[in-house]
PDB file of N, CA and C in Angstrom:
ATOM      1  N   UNK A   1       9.502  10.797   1.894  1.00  0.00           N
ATOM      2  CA  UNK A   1       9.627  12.167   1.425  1.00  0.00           C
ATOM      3  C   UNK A   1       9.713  13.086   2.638  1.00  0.00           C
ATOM      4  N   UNK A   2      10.888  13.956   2.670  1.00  0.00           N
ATOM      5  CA  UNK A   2      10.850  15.088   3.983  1.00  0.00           C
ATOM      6  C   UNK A   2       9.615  16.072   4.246  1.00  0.00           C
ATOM      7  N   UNK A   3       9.210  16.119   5.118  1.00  0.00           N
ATOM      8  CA  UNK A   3       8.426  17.219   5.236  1.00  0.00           C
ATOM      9  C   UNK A   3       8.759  18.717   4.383  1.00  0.00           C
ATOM     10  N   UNK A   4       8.145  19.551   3.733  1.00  0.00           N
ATOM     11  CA  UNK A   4       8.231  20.607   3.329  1.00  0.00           C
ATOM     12  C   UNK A   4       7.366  21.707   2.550  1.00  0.00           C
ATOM     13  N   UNK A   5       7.515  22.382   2.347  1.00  0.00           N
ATOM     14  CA  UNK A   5       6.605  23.336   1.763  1.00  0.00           C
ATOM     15  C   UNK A   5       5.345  22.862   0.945  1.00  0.00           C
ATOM     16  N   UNK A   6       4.223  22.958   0.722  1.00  0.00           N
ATOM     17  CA  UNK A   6       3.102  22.522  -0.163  1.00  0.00           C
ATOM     18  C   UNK A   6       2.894  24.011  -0.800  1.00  0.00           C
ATOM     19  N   UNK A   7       3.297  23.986  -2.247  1.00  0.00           N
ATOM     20  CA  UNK A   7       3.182  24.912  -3.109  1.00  0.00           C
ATOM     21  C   UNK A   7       1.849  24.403  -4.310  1.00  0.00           C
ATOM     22  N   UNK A   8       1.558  25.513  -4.127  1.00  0.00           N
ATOM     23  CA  UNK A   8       0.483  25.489  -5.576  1.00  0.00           C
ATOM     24  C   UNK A   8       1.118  26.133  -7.184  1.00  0.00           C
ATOM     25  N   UNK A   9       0.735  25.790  -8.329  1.00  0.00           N
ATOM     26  CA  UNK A   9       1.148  26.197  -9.554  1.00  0.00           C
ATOM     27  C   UNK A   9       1.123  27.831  -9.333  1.00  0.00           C
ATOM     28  N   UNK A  10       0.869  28.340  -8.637  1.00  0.00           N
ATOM     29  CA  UNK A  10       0.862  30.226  -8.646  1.00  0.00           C
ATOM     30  C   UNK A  10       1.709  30.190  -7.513  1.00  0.00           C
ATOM     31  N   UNK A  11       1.831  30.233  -6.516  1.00  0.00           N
ATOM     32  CA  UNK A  11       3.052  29.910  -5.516  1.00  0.00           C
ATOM     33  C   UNK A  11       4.240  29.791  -6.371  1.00  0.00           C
ATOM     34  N   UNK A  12       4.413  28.870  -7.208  1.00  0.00           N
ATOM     35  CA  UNK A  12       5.571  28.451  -7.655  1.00  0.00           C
ATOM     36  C   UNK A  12       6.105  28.994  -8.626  1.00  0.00           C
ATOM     37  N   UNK A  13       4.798  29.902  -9.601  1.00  0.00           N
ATOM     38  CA  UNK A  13       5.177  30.674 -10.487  1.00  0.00           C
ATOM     39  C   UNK A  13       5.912  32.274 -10.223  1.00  0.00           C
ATOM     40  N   UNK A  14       5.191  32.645  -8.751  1.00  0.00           N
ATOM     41  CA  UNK A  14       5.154  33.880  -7.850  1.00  0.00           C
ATOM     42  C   UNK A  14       7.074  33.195  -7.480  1.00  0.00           C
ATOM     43  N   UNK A  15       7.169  32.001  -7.002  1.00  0.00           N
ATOM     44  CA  UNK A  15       8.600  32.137  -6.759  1.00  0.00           C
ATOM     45  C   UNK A  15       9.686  32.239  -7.980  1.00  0.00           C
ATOM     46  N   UNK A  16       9.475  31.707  -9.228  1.00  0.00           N
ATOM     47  CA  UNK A  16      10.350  31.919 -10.263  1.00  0.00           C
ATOM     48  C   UNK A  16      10.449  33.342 -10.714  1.00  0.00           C
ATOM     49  N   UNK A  17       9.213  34.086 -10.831  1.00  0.00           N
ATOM     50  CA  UNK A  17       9.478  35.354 -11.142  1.00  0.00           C
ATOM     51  C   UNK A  17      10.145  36.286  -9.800  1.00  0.00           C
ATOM     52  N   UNK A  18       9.922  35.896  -8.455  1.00  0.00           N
ATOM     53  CA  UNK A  18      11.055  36.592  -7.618  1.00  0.00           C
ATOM     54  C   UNK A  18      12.869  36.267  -7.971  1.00  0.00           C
ATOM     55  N   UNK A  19      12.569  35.191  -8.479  1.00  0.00           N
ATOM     56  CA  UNK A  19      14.044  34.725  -9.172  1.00  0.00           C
ATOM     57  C   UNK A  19      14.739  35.516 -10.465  1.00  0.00           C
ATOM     58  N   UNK A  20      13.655  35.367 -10.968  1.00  0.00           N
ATOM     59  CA  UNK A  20      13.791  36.076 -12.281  1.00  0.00           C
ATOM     60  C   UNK A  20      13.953  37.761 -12.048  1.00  0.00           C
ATOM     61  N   UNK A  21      14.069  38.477 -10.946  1.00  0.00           N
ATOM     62  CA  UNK A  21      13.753  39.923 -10.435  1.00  0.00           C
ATOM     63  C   UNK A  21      14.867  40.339 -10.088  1.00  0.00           C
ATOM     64  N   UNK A  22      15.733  39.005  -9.348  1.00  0.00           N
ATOM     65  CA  UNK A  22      16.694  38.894  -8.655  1.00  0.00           C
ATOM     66  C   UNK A  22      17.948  38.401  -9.744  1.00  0.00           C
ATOM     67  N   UNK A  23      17.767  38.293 -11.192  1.00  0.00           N
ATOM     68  CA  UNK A  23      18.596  38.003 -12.010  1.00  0.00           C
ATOM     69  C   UNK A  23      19.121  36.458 -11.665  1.00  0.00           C
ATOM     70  N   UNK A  24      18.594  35.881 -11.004  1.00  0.00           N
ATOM     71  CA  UNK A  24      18.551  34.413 -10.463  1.00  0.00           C
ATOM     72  C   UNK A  24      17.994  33.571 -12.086  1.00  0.00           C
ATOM     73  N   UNK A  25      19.003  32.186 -12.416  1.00  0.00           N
ATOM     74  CA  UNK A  25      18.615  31.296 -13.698  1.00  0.00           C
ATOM     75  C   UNK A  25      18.025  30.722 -12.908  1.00  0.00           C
ATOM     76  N   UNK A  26      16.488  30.583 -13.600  1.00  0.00           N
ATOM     77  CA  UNK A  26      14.989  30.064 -13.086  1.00  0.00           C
ATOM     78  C   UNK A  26      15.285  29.055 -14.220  1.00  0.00           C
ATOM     79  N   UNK A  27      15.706  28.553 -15.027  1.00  0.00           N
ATOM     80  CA  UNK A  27      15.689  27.590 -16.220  1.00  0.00           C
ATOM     81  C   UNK A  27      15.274  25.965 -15.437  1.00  0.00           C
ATOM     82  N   UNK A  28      15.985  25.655 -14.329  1.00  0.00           N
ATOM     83  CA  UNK A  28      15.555  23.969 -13.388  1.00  0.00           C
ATOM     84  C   UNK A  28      14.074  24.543 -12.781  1.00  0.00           C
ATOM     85  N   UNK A  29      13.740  25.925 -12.186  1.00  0.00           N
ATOM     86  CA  UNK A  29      12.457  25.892 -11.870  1.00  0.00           C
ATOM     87  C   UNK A  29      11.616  25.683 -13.186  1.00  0.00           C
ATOM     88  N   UNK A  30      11.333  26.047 -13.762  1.00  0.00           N
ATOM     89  CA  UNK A  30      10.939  26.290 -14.670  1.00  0.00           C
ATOM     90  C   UNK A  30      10.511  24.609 -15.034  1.00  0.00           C
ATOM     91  N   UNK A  31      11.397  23.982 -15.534  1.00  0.00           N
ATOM     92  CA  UNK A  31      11.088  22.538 -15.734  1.00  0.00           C
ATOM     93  C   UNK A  31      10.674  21.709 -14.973  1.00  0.00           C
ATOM     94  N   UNK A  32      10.874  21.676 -13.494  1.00  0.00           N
ATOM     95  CA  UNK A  32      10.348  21.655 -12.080  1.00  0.00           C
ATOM     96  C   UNK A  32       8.830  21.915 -12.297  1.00  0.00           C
ATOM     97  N   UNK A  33       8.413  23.172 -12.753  1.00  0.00           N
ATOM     98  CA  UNK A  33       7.024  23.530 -13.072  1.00  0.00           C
ATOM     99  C   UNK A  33       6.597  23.055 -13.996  1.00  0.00           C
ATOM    100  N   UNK A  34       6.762  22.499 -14.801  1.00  0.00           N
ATOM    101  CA  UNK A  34       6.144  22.219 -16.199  1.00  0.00           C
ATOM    102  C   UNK A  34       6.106  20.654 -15.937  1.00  0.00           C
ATOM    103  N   UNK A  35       7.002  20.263 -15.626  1.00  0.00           N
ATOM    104  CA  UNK A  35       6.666  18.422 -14.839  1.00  0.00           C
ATOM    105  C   UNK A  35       5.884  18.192 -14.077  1.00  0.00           C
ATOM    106  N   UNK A  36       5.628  19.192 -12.613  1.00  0.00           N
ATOM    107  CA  UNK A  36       4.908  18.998 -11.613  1.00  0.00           C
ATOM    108  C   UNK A  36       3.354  19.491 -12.124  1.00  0.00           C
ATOM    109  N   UNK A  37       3.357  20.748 -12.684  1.00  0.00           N
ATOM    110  CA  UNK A  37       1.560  20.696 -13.542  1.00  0.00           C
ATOM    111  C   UNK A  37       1.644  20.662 -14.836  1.00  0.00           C
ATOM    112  N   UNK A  38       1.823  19.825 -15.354  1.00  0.00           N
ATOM    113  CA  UNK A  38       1.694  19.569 -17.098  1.00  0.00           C
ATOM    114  C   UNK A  38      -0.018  19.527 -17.210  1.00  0.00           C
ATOM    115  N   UNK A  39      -0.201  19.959 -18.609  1.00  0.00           N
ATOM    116  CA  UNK A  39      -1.868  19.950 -18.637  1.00  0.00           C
ATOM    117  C   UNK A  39      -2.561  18.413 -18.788  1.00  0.00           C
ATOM    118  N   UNK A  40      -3.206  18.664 -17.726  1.00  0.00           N
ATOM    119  CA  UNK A  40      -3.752  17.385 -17.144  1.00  0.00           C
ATOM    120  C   UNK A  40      -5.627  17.638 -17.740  1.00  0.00           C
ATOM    121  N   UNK A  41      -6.165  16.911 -18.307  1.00  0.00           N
ATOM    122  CA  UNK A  41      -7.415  16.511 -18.695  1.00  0.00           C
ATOM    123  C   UNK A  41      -8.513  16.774 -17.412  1.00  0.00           C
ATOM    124  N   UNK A  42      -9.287  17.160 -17.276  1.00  0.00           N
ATOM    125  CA  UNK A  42      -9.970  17.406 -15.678  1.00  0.00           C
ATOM    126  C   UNK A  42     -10.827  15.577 -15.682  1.00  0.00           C
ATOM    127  N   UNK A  43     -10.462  15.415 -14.553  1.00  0.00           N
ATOM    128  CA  UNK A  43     -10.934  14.296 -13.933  1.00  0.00           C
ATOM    129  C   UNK A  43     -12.097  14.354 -13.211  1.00  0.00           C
ATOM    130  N   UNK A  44     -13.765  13.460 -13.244  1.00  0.00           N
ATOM    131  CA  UNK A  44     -14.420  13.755 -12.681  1.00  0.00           C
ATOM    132  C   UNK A  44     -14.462  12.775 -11.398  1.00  0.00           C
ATOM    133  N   UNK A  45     -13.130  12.229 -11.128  1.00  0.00           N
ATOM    134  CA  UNK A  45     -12.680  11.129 -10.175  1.00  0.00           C
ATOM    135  C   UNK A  45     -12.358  12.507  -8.965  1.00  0.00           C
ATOM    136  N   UNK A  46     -12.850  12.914  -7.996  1.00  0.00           N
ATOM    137  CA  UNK A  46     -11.803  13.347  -7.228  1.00  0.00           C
ATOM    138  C   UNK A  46     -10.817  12.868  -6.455  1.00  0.00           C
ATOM    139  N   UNK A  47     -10.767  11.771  -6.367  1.00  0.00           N
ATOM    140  CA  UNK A  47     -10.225  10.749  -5.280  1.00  0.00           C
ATOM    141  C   UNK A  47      -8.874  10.793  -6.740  1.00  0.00           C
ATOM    142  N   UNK A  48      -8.977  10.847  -8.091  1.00  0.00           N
ATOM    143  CA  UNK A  48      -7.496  10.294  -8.693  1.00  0.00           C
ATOM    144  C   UNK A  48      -7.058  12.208  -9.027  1.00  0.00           C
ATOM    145  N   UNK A  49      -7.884  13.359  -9.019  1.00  0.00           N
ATOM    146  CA  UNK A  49      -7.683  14.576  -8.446  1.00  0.00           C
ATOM    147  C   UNK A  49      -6.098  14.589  -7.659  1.00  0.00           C
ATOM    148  N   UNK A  50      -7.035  14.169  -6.584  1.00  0.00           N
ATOM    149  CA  UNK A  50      -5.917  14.502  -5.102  1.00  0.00           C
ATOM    150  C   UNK A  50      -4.646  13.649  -5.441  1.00  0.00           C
ATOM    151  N   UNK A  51      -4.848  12.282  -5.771  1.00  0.00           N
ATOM    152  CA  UNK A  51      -3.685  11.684  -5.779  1.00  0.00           C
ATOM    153  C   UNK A  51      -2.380  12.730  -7.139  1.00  0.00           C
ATOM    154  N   UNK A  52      -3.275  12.941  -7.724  1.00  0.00           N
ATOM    155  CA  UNK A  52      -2.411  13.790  -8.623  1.00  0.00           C
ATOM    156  C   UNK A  52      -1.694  15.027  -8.016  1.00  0.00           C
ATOM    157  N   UNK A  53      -2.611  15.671  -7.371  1.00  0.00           N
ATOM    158  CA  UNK A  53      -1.925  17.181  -7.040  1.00  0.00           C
ATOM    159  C   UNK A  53      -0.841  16.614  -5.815  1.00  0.00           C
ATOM    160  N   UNK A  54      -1.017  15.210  -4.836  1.00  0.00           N
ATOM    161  CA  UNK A  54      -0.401  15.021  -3.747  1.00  0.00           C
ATOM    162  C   UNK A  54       1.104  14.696  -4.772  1.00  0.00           C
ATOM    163  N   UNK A  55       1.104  14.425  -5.607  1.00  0.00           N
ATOM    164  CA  UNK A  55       2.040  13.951  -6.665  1.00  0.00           C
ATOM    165  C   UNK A  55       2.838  14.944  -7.018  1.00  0.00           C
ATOM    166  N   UNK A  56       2.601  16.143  -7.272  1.00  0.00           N
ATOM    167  CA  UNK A  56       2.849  16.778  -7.723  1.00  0.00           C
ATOM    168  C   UNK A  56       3.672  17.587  -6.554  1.00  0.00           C
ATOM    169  N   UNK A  57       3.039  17.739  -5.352  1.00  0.00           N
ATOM    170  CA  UNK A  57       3.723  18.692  -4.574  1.00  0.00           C
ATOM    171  C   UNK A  57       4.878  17.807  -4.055  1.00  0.00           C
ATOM    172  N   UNK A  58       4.858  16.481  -3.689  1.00  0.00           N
ATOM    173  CA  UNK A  58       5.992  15.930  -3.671  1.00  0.00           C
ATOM    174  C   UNK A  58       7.146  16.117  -4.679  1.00  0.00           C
ATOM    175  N   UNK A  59       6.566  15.643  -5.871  1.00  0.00           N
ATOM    176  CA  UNK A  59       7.892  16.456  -7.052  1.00  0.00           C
ATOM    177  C   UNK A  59       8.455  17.443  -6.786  1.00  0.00           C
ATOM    178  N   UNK A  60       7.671  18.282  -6.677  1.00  0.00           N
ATOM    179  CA  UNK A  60       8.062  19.836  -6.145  1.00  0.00           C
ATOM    180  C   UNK A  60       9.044  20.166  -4.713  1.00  0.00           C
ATOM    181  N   UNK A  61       8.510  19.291  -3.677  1.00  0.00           N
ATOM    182  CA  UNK A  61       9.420  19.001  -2.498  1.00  0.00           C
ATOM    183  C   UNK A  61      10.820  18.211  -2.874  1.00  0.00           C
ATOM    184  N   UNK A  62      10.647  17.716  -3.128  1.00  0.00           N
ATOM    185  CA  UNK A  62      11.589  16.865  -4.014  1.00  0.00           C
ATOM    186  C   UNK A  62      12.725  17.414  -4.958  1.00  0.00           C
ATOM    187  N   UNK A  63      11.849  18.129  -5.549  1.00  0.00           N
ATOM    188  CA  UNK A  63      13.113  19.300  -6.901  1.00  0.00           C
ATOM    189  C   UNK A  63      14.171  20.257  -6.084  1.00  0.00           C
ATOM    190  N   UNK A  64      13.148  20.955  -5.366  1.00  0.00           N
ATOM    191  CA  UNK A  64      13.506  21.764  -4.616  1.00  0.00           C
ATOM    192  C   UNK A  64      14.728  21.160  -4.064  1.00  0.00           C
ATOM    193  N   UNK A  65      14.515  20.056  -2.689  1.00  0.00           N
ATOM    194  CA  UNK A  65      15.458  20.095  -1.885  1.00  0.00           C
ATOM    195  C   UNK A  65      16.418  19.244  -2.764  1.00  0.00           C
ATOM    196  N   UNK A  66      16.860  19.165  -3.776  1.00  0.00           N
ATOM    197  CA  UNK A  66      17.756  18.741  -5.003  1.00  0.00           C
ATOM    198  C   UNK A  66      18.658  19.751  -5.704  1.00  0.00           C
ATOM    199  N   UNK A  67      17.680  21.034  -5.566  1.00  0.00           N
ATOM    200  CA  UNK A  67      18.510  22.002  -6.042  1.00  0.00           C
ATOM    201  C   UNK A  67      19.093  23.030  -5.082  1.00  0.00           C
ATOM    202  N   UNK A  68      18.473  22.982  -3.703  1.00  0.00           N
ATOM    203  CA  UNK A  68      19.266  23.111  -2.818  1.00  0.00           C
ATOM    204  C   UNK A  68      20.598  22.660  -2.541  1.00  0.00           C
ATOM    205  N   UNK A  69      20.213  21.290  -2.567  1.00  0.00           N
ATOM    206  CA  UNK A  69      22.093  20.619  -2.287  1.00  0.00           C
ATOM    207  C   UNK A  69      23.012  20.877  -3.183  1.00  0.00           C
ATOM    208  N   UNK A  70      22.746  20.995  -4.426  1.00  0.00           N
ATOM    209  CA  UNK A  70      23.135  21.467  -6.119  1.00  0.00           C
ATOM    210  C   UNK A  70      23.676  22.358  -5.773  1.00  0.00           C
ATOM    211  N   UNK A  71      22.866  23.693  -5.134  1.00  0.00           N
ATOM    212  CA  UNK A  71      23.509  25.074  -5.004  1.00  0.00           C
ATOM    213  C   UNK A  71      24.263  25.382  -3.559  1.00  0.00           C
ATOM    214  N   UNK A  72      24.160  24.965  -2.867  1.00  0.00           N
ATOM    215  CA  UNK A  72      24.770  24.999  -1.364  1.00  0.00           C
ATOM    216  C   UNK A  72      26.210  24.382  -0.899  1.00  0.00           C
ATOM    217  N   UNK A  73      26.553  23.222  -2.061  1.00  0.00           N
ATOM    218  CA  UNK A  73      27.622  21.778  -1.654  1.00  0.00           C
ATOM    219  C   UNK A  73      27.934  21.687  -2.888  1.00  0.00           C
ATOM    220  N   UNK A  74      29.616  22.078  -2.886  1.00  0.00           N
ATOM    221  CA  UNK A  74      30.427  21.305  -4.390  1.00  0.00           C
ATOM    222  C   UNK A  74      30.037  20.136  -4.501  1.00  0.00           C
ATOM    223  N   UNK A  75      30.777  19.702  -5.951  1.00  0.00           N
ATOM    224  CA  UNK A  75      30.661  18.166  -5.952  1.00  0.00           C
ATOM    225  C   UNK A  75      31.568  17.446  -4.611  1.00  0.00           C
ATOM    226  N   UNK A  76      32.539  18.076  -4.404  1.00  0.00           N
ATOM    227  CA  UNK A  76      33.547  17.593  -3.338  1.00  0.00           C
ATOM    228  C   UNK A  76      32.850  17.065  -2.040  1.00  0.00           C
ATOM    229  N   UNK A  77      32.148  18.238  -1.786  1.00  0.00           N
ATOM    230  CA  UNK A  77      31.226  17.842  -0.421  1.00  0.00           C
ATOM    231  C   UNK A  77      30.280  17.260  -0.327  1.00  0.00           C
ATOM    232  N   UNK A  78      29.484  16.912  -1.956  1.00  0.00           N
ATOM    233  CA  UNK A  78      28.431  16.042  -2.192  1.00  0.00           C
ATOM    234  C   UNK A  78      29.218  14.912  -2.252  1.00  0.00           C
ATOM    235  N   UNK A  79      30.444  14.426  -2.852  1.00  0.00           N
ATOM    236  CA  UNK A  79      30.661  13.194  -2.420  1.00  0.00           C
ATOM    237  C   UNK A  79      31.232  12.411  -1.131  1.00  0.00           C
ATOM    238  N   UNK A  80      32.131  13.904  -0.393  1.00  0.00           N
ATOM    239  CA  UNK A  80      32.149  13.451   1.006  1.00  0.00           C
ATOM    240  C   UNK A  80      31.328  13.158   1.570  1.00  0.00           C
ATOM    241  N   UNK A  81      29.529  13.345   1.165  1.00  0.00           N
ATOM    242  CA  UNK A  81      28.698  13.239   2.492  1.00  0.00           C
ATOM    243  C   UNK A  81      28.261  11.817   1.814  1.00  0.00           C
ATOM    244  N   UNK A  82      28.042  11.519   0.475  1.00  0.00           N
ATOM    245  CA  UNK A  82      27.868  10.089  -0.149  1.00  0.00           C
ATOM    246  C   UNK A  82      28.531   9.373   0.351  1.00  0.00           C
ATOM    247  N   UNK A  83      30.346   9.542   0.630  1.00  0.00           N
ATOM    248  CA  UNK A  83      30.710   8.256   1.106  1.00  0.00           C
ATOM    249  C   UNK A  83      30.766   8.317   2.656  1.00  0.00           C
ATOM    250  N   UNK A  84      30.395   9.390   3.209  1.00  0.00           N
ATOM    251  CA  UNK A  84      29.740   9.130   4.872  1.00  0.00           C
ATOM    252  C   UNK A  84      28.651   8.282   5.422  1.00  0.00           C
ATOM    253  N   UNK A  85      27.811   8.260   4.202  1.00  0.00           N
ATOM    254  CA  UNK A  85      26.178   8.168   4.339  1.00  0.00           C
ATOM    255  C   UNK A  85      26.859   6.344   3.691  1.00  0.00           C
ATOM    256  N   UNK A  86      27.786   6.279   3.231  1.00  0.00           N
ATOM    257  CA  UNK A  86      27.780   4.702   2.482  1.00  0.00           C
ATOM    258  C   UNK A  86      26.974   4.768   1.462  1.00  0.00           C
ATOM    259  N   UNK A  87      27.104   5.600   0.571  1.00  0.00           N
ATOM    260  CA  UNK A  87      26.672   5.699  -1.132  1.00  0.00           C
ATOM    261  C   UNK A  87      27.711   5.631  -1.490  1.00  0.00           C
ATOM    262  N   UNK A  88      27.026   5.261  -2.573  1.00  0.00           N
ATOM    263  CA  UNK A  88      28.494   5.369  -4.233  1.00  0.00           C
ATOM    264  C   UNK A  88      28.806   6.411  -4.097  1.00  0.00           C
ATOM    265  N   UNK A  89      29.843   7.087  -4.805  1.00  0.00           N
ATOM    266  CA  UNK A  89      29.959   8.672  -4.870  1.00  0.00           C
ATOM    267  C   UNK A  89      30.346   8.937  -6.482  1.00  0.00           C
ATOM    268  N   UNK A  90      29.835   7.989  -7.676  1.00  0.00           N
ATOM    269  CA  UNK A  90      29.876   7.982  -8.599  1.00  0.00           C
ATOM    270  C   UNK A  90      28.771   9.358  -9.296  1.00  0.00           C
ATOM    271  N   UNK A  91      28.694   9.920 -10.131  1.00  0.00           N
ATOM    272  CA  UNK A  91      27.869  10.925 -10.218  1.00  0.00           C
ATOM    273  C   UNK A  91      28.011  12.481 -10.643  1.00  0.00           C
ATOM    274  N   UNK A  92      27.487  13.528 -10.833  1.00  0.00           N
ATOM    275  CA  UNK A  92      26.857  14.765 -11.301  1.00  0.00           C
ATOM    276  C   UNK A  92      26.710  15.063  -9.505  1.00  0.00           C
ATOM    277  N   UNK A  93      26.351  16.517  -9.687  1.00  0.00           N
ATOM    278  CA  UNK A  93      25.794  16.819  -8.059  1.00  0.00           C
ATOM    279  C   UNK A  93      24.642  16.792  -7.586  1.00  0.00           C
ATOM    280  N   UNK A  94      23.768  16.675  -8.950  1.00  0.00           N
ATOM    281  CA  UNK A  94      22.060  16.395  -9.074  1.00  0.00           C
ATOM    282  C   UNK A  94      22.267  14.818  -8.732  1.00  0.00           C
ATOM    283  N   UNK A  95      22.810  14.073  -9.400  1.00  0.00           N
ATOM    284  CA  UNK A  95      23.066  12.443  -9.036  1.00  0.00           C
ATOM    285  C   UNK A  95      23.011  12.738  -7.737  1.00  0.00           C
ATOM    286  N   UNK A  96      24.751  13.428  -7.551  1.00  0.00           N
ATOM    287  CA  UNK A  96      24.703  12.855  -5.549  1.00  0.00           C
ATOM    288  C   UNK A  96      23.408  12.951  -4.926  1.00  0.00           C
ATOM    289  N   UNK A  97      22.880  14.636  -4.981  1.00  0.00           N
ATOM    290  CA  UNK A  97      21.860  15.047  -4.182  1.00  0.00           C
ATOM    291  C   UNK A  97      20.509  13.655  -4.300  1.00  0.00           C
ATOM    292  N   UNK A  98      20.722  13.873  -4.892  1.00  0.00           N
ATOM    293  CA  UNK A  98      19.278  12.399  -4.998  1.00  0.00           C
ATOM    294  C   UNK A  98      19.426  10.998  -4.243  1.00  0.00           C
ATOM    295  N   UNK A  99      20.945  11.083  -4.274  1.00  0.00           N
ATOM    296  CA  UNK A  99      21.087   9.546  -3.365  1.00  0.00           C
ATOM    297  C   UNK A  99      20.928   9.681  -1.896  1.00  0.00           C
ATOM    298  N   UNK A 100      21.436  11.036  -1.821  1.00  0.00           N
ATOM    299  CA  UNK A 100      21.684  11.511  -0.169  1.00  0.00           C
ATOM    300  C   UNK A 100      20.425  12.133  -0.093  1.00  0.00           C
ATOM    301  N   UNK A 101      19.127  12.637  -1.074  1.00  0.00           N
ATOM    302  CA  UNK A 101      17.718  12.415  -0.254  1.00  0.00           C
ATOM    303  C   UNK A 101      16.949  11.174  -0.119  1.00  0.00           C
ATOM    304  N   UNK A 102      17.246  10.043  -1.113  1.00  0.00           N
ATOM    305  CA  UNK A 102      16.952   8.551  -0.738  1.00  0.00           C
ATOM    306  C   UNK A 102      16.370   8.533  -1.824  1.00  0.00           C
ATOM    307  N   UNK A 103      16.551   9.182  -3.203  1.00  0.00           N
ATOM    308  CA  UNK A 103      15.715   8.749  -4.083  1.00  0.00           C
ATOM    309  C   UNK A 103      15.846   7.811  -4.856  1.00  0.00           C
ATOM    310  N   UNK A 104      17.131   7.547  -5.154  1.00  0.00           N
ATOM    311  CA  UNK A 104      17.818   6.467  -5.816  1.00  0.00           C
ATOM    312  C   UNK A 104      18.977   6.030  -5.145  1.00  0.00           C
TER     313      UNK A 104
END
């Protein structure tokens, strides 16, 4: 996983509504948020705690730099860099982006 931002559920909510201000479609954050903290039961484990929230901000690192490539790179250039990198270039631009961060 790349190094990147560690956001908390208010962080992330504070960034959709700057989106939402900016007339920006928050609809992928949004689901982004609702995957990464779905209501979770409180655990009196802290040790399975952490592994959860470390879980979570990865998703979040993860979404993010997905919808970056989504919004930054046609499909054209998402598959030029797939068949640079020696990926398939079969795919959506959410597909590409995921192969060219190593997720699949």
């Amino acid at each position: 996983m790349p190094d990147g931002a560690r956001l908390t559920r208010e962080e992330f909510e504070i960034i959709i509504k700057n989106y939402e201000a900016n007339g920006r479609d928050t609809t992928e954050l949004k689901r982004v948020l609702n995957e990464a903290f779905p209501p979770v039961q409180p655990s009196h484990n802290p040790k399975a705690a952490t592994t959860i929230m470390r879980n979570e901000v990865e998703l979040i690192e993860y979404s993010q730099e997905v919808i970056e490539y989504d919004r930054n790179h046609s499909l054209k250039e998402l598959k030029t860099m797939a068949a640079k990198a020696g990926l398939s270039t079969n795919g959506d631009k959410k597909t590409l982006a995921k192969k060219l961060i190593g997720v699949s």
